[in-house]
Protein backbone atom coordinates (compact mmCIF):
# COMPACT_ATOMS: atom_id res chain seq x y z
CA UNK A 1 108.73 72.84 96.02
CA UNK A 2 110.82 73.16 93.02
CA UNK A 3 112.10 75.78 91.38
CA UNK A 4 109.10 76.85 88.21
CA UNK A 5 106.58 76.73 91.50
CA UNK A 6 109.08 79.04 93.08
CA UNK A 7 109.28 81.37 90.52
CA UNK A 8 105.70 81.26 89.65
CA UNK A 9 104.77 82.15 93.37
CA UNK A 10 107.16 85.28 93.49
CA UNK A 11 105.43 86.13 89.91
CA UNK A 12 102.19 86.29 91.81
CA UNK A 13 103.39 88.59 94.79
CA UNK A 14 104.88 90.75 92.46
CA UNK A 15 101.40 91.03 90.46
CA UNK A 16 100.08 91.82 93.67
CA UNK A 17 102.65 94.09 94.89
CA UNK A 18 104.18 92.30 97.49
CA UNK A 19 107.80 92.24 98.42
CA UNK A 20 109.88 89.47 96.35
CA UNK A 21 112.50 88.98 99.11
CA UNK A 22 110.78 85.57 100.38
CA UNK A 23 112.83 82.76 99.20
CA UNK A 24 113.72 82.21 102.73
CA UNK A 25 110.24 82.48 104.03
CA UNK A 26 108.73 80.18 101.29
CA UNK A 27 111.33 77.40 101.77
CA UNK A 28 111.42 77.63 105.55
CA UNK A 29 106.95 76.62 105.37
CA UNK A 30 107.36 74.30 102.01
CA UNK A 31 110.11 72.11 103.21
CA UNK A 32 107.33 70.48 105.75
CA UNK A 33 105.02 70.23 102.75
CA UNK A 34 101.72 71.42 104.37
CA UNK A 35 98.28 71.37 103.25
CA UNK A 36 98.41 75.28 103.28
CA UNK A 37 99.94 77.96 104.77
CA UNK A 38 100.05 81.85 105.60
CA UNK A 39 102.99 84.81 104.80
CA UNK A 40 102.68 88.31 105.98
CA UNK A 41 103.07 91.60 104.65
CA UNK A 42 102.84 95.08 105.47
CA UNK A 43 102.32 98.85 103.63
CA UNK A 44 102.61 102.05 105.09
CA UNK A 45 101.11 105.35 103.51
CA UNK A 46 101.28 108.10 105.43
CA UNK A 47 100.38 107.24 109.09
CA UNK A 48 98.37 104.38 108.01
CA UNK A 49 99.44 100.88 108.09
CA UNK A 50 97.91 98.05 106.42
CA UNK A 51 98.67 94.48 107.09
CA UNK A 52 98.24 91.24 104.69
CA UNK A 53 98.38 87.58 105.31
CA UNK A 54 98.77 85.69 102.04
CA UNK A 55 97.20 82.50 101.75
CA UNK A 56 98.82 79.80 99.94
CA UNK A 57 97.14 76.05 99.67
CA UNK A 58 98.82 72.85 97.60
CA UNK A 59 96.86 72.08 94.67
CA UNK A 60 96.39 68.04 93.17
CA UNK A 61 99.54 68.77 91.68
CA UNK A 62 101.10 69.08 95.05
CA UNK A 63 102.17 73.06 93.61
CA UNK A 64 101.43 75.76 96.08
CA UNK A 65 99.06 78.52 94.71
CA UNK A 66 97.95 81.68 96.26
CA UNK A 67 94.40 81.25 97.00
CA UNK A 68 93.56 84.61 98.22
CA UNK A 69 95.09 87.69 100.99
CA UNK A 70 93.30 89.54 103.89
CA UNK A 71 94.46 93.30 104.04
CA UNK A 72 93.71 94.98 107.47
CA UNK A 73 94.09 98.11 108.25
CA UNK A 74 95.41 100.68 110.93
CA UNK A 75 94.01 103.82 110.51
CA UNK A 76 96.71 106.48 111.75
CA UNK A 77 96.71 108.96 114.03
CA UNK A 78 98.52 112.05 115.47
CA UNK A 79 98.80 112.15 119.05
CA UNK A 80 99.09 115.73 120.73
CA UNK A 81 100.52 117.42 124.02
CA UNK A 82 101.95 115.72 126.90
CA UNK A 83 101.01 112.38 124.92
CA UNK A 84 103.36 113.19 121.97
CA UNK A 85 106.52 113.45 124.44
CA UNK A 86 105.71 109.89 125.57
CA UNK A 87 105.57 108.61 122.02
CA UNK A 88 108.52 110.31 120.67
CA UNK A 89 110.04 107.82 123.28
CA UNK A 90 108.17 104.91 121.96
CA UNK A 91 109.02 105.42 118.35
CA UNK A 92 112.71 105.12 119.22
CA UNK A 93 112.08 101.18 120.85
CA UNK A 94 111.56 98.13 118.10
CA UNK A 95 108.22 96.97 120.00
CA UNK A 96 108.50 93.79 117.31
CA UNK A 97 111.63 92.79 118.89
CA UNK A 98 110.65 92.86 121.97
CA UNK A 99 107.21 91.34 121.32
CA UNK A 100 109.12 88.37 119.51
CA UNK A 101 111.89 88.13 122.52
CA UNK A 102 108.93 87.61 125.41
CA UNK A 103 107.36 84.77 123.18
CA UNK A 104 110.42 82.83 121.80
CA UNK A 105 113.57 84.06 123.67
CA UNK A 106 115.48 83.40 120.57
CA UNK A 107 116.95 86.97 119.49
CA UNK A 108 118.70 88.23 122.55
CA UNK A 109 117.43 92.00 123.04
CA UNK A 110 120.33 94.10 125.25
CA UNK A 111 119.13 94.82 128.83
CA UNK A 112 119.60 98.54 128.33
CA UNK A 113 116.54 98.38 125.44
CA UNK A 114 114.57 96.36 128.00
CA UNK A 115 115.03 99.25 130.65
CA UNK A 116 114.37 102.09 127.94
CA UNK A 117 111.07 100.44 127.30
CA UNK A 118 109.95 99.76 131.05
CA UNK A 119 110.95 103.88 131.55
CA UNK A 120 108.81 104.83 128.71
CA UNK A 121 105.89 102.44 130.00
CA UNK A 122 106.22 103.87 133.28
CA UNK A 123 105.50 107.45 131.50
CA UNK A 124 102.79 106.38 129.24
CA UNK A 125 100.68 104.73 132.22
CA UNK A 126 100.30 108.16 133.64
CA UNK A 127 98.81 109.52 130.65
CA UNK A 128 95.01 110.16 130.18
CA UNK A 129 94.74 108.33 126.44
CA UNK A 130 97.46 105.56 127.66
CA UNK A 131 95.66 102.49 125.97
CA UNK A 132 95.48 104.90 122.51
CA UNK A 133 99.53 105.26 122.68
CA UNK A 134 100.22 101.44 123.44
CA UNK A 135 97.70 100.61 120.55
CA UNK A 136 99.59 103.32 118.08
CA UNK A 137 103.16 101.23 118.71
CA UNK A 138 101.43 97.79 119.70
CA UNK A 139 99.01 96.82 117.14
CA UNK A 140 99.31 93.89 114.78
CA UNK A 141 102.29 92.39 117.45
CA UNK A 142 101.79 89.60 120.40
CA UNK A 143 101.31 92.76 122.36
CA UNK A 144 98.15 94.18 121.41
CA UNK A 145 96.48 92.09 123.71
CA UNK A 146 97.92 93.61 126.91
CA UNK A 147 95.99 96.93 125.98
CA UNK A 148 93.27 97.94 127.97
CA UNK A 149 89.90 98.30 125.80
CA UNK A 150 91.65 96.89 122.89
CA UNK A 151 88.65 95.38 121.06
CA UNK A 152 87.26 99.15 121.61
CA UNK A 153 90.08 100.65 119.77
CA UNK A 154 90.19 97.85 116.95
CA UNK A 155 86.92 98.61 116.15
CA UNK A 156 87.41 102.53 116.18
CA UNK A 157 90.78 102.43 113.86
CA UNK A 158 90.63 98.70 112.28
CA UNK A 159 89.09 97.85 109.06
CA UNK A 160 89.80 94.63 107.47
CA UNK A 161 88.50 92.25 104.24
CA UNK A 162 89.32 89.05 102.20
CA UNK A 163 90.09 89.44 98.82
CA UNK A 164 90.02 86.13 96.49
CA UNK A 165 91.94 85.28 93.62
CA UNK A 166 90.75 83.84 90.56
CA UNK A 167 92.27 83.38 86.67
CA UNK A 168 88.96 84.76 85.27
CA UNK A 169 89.61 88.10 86.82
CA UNK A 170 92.70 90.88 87.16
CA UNK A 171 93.70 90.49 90.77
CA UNK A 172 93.41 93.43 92.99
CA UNK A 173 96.72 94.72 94.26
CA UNK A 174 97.87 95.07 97.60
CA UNK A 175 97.87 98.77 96.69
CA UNK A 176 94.07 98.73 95.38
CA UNK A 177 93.16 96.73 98.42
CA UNK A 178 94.29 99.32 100.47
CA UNK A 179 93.03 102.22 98.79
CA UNK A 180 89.62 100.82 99.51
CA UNK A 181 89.65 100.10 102.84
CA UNK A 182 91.03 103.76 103.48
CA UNK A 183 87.76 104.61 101.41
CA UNK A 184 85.67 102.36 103.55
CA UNK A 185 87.09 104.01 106.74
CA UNK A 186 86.40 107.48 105.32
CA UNK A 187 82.82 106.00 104.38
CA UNK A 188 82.03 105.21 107.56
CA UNK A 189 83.10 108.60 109.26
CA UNK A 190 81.22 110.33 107.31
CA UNK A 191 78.19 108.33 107.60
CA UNK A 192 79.38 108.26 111.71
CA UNK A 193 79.03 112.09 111.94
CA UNK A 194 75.90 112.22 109.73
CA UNK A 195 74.25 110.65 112.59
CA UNK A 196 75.79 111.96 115.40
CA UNK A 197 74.29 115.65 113.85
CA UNK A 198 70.78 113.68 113.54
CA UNK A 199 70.91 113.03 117.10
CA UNK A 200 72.10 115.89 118.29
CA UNK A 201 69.50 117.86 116.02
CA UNK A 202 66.77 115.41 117.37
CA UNK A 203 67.55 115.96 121.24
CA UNK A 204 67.63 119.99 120.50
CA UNK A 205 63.74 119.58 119.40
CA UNK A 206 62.94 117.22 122.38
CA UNK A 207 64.53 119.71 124.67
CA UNK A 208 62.23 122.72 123.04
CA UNK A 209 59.39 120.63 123.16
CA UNK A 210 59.90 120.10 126.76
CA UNK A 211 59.87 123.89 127.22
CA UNK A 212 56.95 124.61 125.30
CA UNK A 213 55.26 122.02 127.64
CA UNK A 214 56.32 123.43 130.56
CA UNK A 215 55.64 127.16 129.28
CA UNK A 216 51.83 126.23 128.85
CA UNK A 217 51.34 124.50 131.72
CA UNK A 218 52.84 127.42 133.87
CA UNK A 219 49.96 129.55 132.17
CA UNK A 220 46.92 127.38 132.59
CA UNK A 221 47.80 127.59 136.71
């Protein structure tokens, strides 16, 4: 890739809000000059998280342009009581290193970190809401999988969506992108609690009815 494609990609992330520091990354996919190929990101705001995977794809010209980003993501959450203690502990171990050390092998992580983190597994496994603290500290790394009922808790705290890019319209920011999908999660707890107070109105009246029923029968003997 030479150097005005270079410059013209970093232009782009920084339109979109993306971190500029990826010289290294860019060079270390170009120099096998594939069809296409993927960079991630990531934005915290609070205790969310939100995750992006930038698409890039060579043109005819055999110049790399970003086609378009998918933004996912992790809906935060405080955890309370005896599971707070545990992940007090887990905030304190780099789960990413570890993650990339079991797949790879190639950055040594000291044994003592490696002990630390089977002690606070140990501690975890004994709580009620386990599977919720591993998915706080595990999602979006090589890890996830190993948590119980993780499709569950994607599902519960995940939210994710494609956005394209095109020259005939401003691009939407990483920042926009995940403004709405903190609006789409709110979205759909509200609309979740609207009709978990439909059906909890609707089996109040089923279980009057029932009453009634039984009420006039009782008189007719």
């Amino acid at each position: 890739m030479n150097k005005a494609n270079m410059e013209a990609i970093k232009a782009r992330l920084n339109a979109l809000g993306f971190d500029l520091q990826v010289e290294e990354k860019l060079t270390a996919q170009v120099c096998f000059n594939p069809a296409a190929f993927d960079l991630g990101f990531c934005k915290t705001s609070g205790e969310d998280k939100c995750t992006f995977l930038v698409h890039f794809e060579r043109a005819d010209d055999r110049q790399y342009e970003v086609a378009f980003y998918t933004a996912c993501l992790h809906k935060g959450f405080v955890l309370s009581g005896s599971s707070r203690v545990v992940t007090e502990q887990m905030e304190k171990i780099d789960w990413n290193q570890i993650a990339y050390y079991r797949n790879s092998f190639a950055v040594p992580v000291e044994l003592s970190v490696l002990q630390s983190a089977y002690a606070v597994l140990q501690e975890a496994a004994k709580l009620s809401d386990a599977s919720l603290v591993l998915y706080k500290y595990w999602a979006g790394t090589t890890l996830e999988s190993l948590i119980p009922g993780v499709a569950s808790l994607k599902s519960r705290y995940e939210l994710s969506q494609r956005f394209y890019l095109s020259e005939d319209h401003p691009p939407i920011t990483s920042g926009e992108a995940m403004r709405f999908l903190q609006n789409r999660w709110t979205e759909r707890q509200m609309q979740q609690s609207r009709l978990q107070r439909r059906q909890t109105e609707v089996g109040t009246k089923e279980s009057g009815s029932k009453k009634t029923s039984r009420r006039k029968v009782g008189r007719k003997k």
